[in-house]
Protein backbone atom coordinates (compact mmCIF):
# COMPACT_ATOMS: atom_id res chain seq x y z
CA UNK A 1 -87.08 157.89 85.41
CA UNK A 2 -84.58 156.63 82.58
CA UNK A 3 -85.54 153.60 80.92
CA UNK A 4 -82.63 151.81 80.89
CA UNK A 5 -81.09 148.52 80.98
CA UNK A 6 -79.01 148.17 84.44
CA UNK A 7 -76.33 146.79 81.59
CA UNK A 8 -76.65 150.35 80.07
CA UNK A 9 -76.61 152.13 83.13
CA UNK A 10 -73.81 150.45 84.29
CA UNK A 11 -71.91 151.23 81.03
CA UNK A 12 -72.99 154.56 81.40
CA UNK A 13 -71.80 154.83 85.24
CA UNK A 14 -68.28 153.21 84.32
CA UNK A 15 -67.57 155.33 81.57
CA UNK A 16 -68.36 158.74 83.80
CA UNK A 17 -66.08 157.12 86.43
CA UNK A 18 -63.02 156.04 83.92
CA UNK A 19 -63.41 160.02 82.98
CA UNK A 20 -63.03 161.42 86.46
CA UNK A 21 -66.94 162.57 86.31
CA UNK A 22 -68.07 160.17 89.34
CA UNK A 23 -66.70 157.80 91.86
CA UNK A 24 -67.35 154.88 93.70
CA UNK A 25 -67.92 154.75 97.34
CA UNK A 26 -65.70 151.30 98.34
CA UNK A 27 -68.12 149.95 101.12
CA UNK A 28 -71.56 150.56 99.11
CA UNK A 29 -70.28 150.52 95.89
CA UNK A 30 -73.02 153.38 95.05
CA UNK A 31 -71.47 156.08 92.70
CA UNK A 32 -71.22 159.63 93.54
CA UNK A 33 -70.41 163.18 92.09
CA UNK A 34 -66.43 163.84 91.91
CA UNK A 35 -64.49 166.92 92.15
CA UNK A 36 -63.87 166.32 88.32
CA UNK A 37 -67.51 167.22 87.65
CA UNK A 38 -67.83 169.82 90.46
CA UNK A 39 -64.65 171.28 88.55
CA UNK A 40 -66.26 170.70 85.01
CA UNK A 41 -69.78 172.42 86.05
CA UNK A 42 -68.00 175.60 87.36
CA UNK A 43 -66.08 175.30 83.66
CA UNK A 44 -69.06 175.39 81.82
CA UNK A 45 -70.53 178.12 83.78
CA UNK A 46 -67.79 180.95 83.22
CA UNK A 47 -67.44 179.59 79.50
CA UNK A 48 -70.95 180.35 78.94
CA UNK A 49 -70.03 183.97 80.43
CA UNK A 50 -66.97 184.46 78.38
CA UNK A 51 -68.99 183.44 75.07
CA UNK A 52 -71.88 185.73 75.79
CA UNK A 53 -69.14 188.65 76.03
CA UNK A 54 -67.69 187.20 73.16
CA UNK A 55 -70.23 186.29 70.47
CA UNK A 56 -70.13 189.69 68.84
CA UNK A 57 -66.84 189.93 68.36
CA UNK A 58 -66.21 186.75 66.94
CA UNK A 59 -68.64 187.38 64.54
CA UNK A 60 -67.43 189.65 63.25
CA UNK A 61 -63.99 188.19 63.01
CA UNK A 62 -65.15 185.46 61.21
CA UNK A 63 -67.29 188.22 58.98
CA UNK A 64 -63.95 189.76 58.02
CA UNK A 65 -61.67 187.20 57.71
CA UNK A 66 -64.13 184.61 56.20
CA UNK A 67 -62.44 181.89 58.10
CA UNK A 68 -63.69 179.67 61.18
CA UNK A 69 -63.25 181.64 64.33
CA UNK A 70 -63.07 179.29 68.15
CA UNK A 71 -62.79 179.79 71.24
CA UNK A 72 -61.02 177.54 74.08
CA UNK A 73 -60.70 176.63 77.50
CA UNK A 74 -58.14 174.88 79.65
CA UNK A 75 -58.77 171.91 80.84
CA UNK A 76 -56.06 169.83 81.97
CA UNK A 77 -53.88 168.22 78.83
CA UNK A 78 -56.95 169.48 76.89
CA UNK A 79 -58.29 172.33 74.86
CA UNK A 80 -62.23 172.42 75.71
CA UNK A 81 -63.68 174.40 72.91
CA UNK A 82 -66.43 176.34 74.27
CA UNK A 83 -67.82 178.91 70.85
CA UNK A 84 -66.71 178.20 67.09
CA UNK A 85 -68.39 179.68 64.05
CA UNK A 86 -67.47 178.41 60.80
CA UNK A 87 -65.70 180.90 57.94
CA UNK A 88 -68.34 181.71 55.29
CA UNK A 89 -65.44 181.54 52.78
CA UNK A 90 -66.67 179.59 49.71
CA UNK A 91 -62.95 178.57 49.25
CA UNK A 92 -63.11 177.57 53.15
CA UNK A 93 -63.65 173.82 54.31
CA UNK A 94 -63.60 172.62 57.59
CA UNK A 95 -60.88 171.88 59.95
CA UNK A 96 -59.61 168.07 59.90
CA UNK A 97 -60.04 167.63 63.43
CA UNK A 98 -63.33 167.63 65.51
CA UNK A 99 -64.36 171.59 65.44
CA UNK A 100 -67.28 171.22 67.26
CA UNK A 101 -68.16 173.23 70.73
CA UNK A 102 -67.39 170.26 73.58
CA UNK A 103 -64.87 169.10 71.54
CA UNK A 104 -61.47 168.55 72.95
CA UNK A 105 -58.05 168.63 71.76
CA UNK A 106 -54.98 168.02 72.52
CA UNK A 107 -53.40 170.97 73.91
CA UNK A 108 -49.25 171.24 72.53
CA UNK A 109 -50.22 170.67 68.95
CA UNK A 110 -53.00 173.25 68.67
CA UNK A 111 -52.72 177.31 68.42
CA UNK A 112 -55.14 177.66 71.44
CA UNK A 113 -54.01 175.07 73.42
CA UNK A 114 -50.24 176.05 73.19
CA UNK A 115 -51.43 179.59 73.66
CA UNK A 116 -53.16 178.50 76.82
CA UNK A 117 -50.07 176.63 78.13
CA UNK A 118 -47.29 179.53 77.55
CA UNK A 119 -49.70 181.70 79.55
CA UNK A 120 -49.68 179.88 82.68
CA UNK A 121 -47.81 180.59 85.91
CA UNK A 122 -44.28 179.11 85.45
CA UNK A 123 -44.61 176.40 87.95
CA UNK A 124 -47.99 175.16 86.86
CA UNK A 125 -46.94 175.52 83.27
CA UNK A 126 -43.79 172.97 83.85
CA UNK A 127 -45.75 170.36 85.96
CA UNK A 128 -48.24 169.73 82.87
CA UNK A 129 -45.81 169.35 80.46
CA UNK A 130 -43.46 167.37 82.22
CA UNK A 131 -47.06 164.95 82.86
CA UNK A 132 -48.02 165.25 78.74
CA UNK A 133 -47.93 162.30 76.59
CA UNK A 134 -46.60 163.63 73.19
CA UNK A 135 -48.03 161.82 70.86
CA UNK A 136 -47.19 162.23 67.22
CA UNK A 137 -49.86 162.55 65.05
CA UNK A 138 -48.47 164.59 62.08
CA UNK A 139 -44.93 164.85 60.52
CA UNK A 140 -44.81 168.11 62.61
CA UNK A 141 -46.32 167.34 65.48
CA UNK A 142 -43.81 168.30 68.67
CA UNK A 143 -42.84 165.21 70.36
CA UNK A 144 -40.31 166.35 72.31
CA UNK A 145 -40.43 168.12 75.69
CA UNK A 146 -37.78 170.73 75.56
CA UNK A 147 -38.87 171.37 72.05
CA UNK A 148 -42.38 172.10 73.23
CA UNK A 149 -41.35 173.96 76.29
CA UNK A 150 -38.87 176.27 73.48
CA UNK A 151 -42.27 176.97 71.24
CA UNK A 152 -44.43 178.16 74.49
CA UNK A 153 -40.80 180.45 75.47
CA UNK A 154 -41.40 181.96 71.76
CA UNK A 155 -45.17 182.09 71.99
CA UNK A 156 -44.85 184.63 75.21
CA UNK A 157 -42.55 186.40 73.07
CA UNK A 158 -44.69 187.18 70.39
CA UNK A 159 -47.83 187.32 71.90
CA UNK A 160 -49.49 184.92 69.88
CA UNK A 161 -49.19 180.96 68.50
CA UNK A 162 -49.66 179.44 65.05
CA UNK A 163 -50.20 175.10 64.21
CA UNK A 164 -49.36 174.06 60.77
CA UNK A 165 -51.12 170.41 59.93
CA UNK A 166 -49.96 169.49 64.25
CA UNK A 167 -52.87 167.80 64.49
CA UNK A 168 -54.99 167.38 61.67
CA UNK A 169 -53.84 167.42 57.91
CA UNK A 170 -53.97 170.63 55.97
CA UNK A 171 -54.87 172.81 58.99
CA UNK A 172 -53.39 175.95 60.13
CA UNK A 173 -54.17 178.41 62.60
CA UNK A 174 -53.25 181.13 64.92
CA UNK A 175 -54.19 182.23 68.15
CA UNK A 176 -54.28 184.66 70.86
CA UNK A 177 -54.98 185.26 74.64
CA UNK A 178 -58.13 186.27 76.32
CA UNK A 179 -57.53 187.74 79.82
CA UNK A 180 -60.02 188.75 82.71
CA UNK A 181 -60.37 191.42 84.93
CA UNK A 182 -57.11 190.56 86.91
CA UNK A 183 -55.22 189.77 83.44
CA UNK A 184 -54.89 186.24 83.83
CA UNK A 185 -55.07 184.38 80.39
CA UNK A 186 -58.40 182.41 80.88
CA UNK A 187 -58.95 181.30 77.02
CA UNK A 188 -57.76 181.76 73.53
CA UNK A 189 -59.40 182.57 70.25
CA UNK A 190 -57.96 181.61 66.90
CA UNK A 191 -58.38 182.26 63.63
CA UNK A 192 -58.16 178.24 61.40
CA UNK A 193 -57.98 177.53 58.01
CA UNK A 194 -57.30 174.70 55.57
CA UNK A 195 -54.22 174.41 52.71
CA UNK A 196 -54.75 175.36 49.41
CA UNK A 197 -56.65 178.12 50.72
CA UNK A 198 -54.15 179.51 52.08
CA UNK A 199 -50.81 179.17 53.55
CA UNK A 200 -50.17 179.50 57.45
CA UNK A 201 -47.49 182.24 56.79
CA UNK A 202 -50.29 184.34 54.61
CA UNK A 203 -52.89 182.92 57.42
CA UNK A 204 -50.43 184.95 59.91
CA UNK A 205 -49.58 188.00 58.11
CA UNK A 206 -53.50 188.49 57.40
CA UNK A 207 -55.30 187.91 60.03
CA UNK A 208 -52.89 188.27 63.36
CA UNK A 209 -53.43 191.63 63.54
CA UNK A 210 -57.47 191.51 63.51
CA UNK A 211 -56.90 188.54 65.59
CA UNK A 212 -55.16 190.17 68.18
CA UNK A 213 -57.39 193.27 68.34
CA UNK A 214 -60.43 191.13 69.06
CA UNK A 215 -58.78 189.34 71.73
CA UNK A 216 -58.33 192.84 73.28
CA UNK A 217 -62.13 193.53 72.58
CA UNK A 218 -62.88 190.53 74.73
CA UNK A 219 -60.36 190.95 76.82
CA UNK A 220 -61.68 194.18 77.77
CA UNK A 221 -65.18 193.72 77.84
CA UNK A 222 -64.24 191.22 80.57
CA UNK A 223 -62.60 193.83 82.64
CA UNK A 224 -59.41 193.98 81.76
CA UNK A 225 -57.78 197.56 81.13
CA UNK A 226 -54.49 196.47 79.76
CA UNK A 227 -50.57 196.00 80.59
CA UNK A 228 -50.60 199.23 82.45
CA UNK A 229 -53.92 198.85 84.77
C-alpha cells in the first residue's frame, strides 16, 4: 500500500487526469485507466525496442562527433525523447532545454520534432498543425502557421531538419528520420550542440552526413531495406 495522504492522492489522481493519463467515471466518481495511458504504455514499449536497436549506433555517433546524440518519439504536439547520450566534447555543454530521456518538447521548434512532423501522412500532418499553439520562445522561434508548414515542405526536401536557439538559447541541432520495416518515419535522431562551440551551419556541414548514415543503420536494423524495397 502507498502511504499517502488522501490530500496527496487526490493531487496525484487530478494531475494524471488533467494529463489525459486517467478518467473519472461520472456516477462513482472512482478514476480509471484512459486510452491516453493505454496509448502511452504501448509508446514506451516500442521505444524501448527502437533504443535497444539503437544504442550502438548512437554511441558511436556521439563517439565521433563528440556532441550529444537523442532520440525522439511522436507524441501528439510533443517530442518524447526516449535515448540521449551526452557529447564527451570538453568544449561541449549541455543543451538549454530539458535533455533528459522522458523529457518533452515542443515539437515545431526542435530538429526532431519538425523532422517528425514533415514525415507524416499529409492529412494527419495538416490537422496537428492547424491544432498547435505557436508559442514564441526565442527571436527565431516560428510563430506562424504557413511559415511552419513552408520549413516541414523544405525539410522533406532535404531529408533532414536543423533548430538554431528555437527553443532554448545557444542551441543548435540537426536531425534525421528513423523508419521501420514498412518505411514509415517512427522517430528521429539528432545530432545538438551549443554556440561558441560551434555554429549550426558548421554543426550541418559536419555532422549531417554521419548523421544521416546512422539513421540508415537504425533504420535498417529495424527492417527497413530502403527507397527501392
Amino acid at each position: 500500500m502507498l502511504e499517502m495522504s488522501p490530500t496527496a492522492t487526490h493531487r496525484y489522481l487530478s494531475a494524471l487526469a488533467s494529463q489525459g493519463y486517467l478518467e473519472q467515471e461520472p456516477a462513482s466518481s472512482k478514476y480509471r485507466l484512459s486510452l491516453g495511458a493505454i496509448d502511452l504504455g504501448m509508446a514506451a514499449l516500442s521505444a524501448t525496442g527502437l533504443c535497444m536497436h539503437a544504442r550502438p549506433y548512437i554511441e558511436e555517433l556521439a563517439r565521433r562527433t563528440g556532441f550529444t546524440v537523442q532520440i525522439g518519439v511522436l507524441d501528439g504536439p510533443e517530442v518524447l525523447l526516449v535515448a540521449a547520450l551526452a557529447g564527451k566534447r570538453r568544449d561541449q555543454r549541455e543543451p538549454g532545454c530539458d535533455a533528459r530521456v522522458g523529457a518533452r518538447l515542443p515539437a515545431y521548434c526542435t530538429s526532431l520534432g519538425k523532422v517528425l512532423l514533415a514525415y507524416l501522412p499529409a492529412e494527419r500532418r495538416g490537422a496537428l498543425v492547424s491544432d498547435m499553439e505557436l508559442k514564441r520562445y526565442r527571436p527565431g522561434t516560428v510563430t506562424s502557421e504557413p511559415d511552419l508548414r513552408a520549413v516541414l515542405a523544405r525539410v522533406l526536401e532535404d531529408g533532414s531538419a536543423s533548430s538554431e536557439e528555437e527553443l532554448a538559447a545557444g542551441a543548435c541541432a540537426i536531425a534525421a528520420p528513423v523508419r521501420d520495416e514498412s518505411g514509415d518515419v517512427i522517430a528521429a535522431v539528432n545530432v545538438v550542440a551549443q554556440h561558441g562551440v560551434v555554429e549550426c551551419s558548421e554543426l550541418v556541414r559536419w555532422c549531417e552526413g554521419e548523421l544521416l548514415a546512422t539513421a540508415e543503420r537504425i533504420s535498417t536494423r529495424l527492417g527497413w531495406q530502403g527507397a527501392g524495397q
